[in-house]
N, C-alpha and C. Protein backbone atom coordinates (compact mmCIF):
# COMPACT_ATOMS: atom_id res chain seq x y z
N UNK A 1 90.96 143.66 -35.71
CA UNK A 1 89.60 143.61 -35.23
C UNK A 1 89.15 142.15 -35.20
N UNK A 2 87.86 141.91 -34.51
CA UNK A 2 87.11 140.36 -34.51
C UNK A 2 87.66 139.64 -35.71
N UNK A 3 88.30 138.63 -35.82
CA UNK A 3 88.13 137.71 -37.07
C UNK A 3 89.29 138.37 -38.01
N UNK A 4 89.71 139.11 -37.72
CA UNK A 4 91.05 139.91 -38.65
C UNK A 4 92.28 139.30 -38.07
N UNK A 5 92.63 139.43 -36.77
CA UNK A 5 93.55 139.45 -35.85
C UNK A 5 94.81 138.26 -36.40
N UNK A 6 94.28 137.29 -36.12
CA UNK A 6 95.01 135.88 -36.32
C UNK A 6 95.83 135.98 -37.99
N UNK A 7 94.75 135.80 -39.26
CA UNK A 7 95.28 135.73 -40.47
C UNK A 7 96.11 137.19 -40.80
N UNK A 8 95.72 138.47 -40.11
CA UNK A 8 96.62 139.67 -40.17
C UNK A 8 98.58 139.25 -39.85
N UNK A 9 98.42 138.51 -38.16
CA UNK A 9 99.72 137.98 -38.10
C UNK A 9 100.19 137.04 -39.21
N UNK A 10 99.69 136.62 -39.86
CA UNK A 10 100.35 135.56 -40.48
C UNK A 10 100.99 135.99 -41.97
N UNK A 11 99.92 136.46 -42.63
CA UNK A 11 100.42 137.26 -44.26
C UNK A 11 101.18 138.62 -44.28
N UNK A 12 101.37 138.99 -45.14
CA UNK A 12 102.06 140.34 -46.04
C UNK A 12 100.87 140.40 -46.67
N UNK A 13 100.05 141.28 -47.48
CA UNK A 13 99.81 141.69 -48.43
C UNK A 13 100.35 141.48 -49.56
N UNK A 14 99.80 140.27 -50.56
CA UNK A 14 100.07 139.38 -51.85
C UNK A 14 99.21 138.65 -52.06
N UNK A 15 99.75 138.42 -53.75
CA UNK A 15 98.44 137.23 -54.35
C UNK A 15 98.95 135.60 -53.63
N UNK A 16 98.21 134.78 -53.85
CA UNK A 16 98.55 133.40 -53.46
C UNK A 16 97.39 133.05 -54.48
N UNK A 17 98.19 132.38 -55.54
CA UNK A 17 96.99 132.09 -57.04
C UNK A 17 96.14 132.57 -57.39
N UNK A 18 94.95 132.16 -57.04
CA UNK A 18 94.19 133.30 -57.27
C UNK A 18 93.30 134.12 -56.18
N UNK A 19 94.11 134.33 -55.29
CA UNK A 19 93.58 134.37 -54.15
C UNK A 19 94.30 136.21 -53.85
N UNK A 20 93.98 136.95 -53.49
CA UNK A 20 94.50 138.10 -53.03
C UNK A 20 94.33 138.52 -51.34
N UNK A 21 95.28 138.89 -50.63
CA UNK A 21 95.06 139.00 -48.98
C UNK A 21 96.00 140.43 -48.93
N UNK A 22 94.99 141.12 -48.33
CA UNK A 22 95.18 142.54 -47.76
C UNK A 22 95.33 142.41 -46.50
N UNK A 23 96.46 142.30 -45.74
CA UNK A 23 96.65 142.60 -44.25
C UNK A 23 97.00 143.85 -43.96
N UNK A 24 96.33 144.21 -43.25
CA UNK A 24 96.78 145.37 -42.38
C UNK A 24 96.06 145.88 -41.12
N UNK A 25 96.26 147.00 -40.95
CA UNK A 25 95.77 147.73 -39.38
C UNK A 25 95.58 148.76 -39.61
N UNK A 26 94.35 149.64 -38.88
CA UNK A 26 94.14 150.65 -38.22
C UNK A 26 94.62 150.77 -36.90
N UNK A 27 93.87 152.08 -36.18
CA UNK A 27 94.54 152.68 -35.10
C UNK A 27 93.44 151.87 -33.59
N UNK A 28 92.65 150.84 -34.34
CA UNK A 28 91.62 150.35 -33.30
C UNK A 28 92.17 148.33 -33.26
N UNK A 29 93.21 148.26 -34.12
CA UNK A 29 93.68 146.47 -34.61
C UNK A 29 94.00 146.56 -36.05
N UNK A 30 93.92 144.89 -36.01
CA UNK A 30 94.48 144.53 -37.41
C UNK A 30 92.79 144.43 -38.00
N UNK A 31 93.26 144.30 -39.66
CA UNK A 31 92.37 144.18 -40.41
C UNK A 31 93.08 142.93 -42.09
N UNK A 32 91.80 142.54 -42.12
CA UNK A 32 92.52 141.51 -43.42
C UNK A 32 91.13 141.22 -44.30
N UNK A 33 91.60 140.95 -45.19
CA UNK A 33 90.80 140.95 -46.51
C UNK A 33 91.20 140.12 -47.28
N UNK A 34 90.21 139.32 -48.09
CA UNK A 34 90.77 138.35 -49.24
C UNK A 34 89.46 138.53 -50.22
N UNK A 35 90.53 138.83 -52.02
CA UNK A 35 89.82 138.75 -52.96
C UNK A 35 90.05 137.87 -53.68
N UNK A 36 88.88 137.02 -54.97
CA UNK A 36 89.13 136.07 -56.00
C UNK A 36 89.62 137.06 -57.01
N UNK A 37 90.66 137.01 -57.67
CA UNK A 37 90.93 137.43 -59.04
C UNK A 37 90.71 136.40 -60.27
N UNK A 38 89.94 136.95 -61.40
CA UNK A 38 90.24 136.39 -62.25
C UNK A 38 90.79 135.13 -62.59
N UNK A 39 90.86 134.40 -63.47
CA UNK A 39 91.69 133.53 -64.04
C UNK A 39 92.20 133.77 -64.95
N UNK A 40 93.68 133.27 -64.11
CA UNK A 40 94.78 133.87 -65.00
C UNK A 40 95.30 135.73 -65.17
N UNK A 41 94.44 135.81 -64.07
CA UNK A 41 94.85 137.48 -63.94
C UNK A 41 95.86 137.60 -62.91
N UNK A 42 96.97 138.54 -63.21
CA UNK A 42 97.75 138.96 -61.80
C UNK A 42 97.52 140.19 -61.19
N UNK A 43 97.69 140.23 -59.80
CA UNK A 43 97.20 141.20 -59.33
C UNK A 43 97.51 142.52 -59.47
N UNK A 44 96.58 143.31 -59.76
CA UNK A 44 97.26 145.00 -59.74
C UNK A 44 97.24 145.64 -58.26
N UNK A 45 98.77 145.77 -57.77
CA UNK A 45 98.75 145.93 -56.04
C UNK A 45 98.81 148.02 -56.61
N UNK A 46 97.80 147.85 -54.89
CA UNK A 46 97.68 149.41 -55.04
C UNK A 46 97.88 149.87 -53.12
N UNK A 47 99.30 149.91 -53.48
CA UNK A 47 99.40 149.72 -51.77
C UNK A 47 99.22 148.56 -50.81
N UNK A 48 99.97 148.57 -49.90
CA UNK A 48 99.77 147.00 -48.89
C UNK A 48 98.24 147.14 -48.13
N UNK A 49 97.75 147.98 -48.22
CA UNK A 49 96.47 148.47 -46.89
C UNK A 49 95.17 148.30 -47.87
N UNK A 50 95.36 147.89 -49.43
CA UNK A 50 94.45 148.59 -50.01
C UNK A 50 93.60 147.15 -51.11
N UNK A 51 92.72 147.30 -51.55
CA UNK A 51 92.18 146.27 -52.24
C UNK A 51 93.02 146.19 -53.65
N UNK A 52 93.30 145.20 -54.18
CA UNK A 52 93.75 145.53 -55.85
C UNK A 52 92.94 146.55 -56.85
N UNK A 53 93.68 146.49 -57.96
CA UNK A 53 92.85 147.55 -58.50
C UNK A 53 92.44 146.98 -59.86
N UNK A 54 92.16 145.76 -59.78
CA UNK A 54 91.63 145.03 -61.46
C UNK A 54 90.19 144.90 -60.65
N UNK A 55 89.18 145.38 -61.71
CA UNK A 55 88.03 145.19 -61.58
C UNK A 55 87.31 144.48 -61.40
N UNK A 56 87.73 143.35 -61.42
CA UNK A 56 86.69 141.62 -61.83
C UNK A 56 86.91 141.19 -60.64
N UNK A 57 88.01 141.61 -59.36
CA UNK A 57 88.33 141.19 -58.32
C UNK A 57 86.69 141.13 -57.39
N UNK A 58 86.23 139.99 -56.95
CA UNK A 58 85.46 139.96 -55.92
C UNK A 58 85.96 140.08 -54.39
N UNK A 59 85.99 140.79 -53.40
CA UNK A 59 86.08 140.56 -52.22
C UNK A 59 85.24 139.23 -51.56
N UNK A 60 85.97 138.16 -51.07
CA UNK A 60 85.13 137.12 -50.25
C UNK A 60 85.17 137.23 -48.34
N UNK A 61 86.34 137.96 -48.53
CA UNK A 61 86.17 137.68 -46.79
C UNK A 61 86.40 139.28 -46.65
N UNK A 62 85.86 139.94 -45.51
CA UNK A 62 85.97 140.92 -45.31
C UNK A 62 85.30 141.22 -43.91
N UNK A 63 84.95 143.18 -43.85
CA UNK A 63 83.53 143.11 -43.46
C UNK A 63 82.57 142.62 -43.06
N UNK A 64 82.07 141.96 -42.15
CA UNK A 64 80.74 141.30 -41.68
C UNK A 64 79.77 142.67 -41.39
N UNK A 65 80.10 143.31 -40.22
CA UNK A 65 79.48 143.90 -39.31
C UNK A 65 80.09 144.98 -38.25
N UNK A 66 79.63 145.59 -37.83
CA UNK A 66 80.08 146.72 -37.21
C UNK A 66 80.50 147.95 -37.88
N UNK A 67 80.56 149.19 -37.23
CA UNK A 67 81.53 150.18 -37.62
C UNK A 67 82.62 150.11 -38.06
N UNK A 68 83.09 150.41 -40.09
CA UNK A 68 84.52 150.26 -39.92
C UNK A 68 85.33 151.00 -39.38
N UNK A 69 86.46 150.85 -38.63
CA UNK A 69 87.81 151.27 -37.98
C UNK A 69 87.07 151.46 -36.68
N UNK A 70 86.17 150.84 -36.18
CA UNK A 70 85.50 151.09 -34.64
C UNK A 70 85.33 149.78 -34.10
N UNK A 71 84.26 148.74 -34.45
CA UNK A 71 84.11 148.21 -34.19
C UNK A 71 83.94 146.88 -35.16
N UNK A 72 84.58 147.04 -36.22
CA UNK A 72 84.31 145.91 -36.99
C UNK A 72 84.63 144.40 -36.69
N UNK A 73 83.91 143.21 -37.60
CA UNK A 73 83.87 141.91 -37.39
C UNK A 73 84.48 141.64 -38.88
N UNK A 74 84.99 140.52 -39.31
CA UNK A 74 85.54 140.13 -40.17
C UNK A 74 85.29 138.54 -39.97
N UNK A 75 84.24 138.25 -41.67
CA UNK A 75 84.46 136.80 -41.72
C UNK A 75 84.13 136.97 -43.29
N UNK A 76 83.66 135.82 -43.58
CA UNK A 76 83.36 135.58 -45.13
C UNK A 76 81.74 135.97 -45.66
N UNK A 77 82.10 136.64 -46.40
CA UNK A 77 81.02 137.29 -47.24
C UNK A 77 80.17 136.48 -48.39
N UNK A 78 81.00 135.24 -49.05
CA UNK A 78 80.56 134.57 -49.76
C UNK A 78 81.28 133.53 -49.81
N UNK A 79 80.84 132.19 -49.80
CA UNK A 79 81.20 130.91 -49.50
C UNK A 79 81.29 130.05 -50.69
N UNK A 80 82.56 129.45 -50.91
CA UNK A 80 83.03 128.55 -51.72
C UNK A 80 84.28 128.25 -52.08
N UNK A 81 84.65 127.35 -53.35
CA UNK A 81 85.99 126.44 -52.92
C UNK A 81 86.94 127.25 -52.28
N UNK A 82 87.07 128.86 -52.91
CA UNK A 82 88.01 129.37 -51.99
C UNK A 82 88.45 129.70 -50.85
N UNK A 83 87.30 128.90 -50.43
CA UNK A 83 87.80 128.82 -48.88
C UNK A 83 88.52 127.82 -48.22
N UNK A 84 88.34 126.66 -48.41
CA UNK A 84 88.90 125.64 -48.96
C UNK A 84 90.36 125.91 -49.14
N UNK A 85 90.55 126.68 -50.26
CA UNK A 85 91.80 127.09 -50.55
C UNK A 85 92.66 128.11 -49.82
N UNK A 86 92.06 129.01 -48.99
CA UNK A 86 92.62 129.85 -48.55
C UNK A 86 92.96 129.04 -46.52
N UNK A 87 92.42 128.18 -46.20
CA UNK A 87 92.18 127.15 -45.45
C UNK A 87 93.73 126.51 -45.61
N UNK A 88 93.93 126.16 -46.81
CA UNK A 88 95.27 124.91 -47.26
C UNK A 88 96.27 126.14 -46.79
N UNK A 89 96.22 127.22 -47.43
CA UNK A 89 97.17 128.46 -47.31
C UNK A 89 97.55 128.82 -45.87
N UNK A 90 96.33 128.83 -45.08
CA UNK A 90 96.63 129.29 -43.79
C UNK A 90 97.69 128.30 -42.92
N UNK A 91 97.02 126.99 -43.11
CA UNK A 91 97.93 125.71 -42.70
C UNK A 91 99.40 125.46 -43.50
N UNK A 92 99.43 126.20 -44.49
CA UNK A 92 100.79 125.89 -45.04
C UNK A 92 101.53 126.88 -44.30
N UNK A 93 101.13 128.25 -44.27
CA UNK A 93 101.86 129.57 -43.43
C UNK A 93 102.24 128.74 -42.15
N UNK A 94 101.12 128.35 -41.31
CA UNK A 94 101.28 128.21 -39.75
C UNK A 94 102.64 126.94 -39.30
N UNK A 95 102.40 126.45 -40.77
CA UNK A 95 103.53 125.09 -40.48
C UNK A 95 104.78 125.47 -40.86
N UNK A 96 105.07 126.88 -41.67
CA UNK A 96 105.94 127.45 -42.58
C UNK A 96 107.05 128.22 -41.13
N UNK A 97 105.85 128.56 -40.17
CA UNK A 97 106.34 129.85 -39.22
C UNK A 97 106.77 128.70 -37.90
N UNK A 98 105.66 127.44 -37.75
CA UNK A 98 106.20 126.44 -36.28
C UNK A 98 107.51 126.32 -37.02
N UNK A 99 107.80 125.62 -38.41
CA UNK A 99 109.09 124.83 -38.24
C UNK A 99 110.48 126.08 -38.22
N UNK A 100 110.21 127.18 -38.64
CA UNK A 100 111.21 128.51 -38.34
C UNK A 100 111.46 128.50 -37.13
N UNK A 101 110.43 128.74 -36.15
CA UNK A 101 110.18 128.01 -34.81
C UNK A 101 111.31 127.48 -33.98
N UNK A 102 111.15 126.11 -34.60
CA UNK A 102 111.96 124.97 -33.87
C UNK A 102 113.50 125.30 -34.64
N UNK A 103 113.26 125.44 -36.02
CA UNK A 103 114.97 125.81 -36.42
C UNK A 103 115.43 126.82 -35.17
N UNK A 104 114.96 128.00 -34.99
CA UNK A 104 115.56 128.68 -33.95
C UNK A 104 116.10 128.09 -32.86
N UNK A 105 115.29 127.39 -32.02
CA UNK A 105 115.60 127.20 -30.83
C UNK A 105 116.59 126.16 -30.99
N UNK A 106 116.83 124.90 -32.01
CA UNK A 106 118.09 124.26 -32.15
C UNK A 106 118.89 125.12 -32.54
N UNK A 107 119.10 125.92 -33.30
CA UNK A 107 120.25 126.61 -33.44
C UNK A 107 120.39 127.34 -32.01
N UNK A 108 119.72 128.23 -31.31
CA UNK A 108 119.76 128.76 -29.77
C UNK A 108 120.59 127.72 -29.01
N UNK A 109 120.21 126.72 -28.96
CA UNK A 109 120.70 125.38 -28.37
C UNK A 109 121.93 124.80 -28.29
N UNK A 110 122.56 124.81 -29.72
CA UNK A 110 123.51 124.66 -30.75
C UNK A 110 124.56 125.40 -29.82
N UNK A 111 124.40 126.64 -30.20
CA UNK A 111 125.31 127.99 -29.75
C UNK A 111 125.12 127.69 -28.42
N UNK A 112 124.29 127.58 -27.43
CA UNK A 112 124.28 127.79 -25.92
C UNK A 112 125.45 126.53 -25.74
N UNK A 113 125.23 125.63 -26.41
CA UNK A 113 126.21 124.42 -25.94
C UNK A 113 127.33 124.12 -26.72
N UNK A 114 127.72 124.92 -27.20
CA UNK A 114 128.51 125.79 -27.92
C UNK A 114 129.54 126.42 -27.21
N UNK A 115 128.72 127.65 -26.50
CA UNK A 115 129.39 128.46 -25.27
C UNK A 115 129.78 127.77 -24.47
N UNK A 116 128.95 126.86 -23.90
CA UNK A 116 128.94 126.06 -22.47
C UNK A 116 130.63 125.61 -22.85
N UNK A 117 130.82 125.15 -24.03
CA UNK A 117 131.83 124.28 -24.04
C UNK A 117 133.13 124.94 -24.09
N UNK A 118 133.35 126.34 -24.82
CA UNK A 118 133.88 127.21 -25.12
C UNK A 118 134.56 127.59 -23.59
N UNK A 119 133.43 127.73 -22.71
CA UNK A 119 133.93 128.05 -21.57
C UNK A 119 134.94 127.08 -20.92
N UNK A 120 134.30 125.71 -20.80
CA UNK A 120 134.57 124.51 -19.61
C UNK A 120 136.05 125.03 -20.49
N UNK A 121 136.46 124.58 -21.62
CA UNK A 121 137.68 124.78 -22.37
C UNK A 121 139.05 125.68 -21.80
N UNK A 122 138.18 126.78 -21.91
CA UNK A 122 139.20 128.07 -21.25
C UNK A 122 139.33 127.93 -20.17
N UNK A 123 138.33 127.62 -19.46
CA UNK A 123 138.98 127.45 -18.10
C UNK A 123 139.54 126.22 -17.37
N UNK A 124 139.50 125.48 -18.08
CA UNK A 124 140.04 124.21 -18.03
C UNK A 124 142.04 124.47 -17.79
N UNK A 125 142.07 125.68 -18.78
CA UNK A 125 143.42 125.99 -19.24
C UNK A 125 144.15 126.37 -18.06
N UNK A 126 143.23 127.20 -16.83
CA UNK A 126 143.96 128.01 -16.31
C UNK A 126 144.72 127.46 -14.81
């Protein structure tokens, strides 16, 4: 949904310090969620779709507006350093997934000229 979409592609469902991110989807988009846990608490996972289950957990991003599983919006509910932090996280993922990225296509590359050569070779023979 609005504002879910992007950080849904990017995570699993896990803590990142003290940070907790619920990705997932309904049957209308994606949906994503991030809670503060505690300090020094680890998370109690209760399913990938689902909020943790330690009590002290605040939800910060969620929910804005709309109907949920219809029309919902997703941004931040309450503002501070952790956003900041969850900000550093997103940029570490996105740089985590470009440079996987580029490994691919040199290795693609690698192998294509690879083949290329494999071939000129054999038939060189005949």
């Amino acid at each position: 949904m609005k504002g879910a979409r992007e950080y849904a592609r990017l995570f699993s469902t896990g803590q990142h310090g003290r940070l907790y991110l619920v990705s997932s989807s309904h049957a209308r988009g994606a949906t994503f969620r991030v809670f503060v846990l505690p300090l020094g608490e680890k998370a109690i996972k209760n399913g990938d779709c689902n909020a943790p289950l330690n009590h002290a957990a605040v939800e910060v991003f969620g929910v804005v507006s709309g109907q949920e599983g219809w029309s919902e919006e997703y941004g931040w509910l309450h503002s501070g350093p952790w956003q900041e932090d969850f900000h550093a996280i997103v940029d570490k993922r996105r740089d985590e997934i470009n440079l996987a990225k580029i490994k691919e296509t040199a290795k693609k590359q690698k192998d294509n000229l690879a083949n290329i050569q494999r071939i000129k070779e054999l038939l060189s023979t005949y």
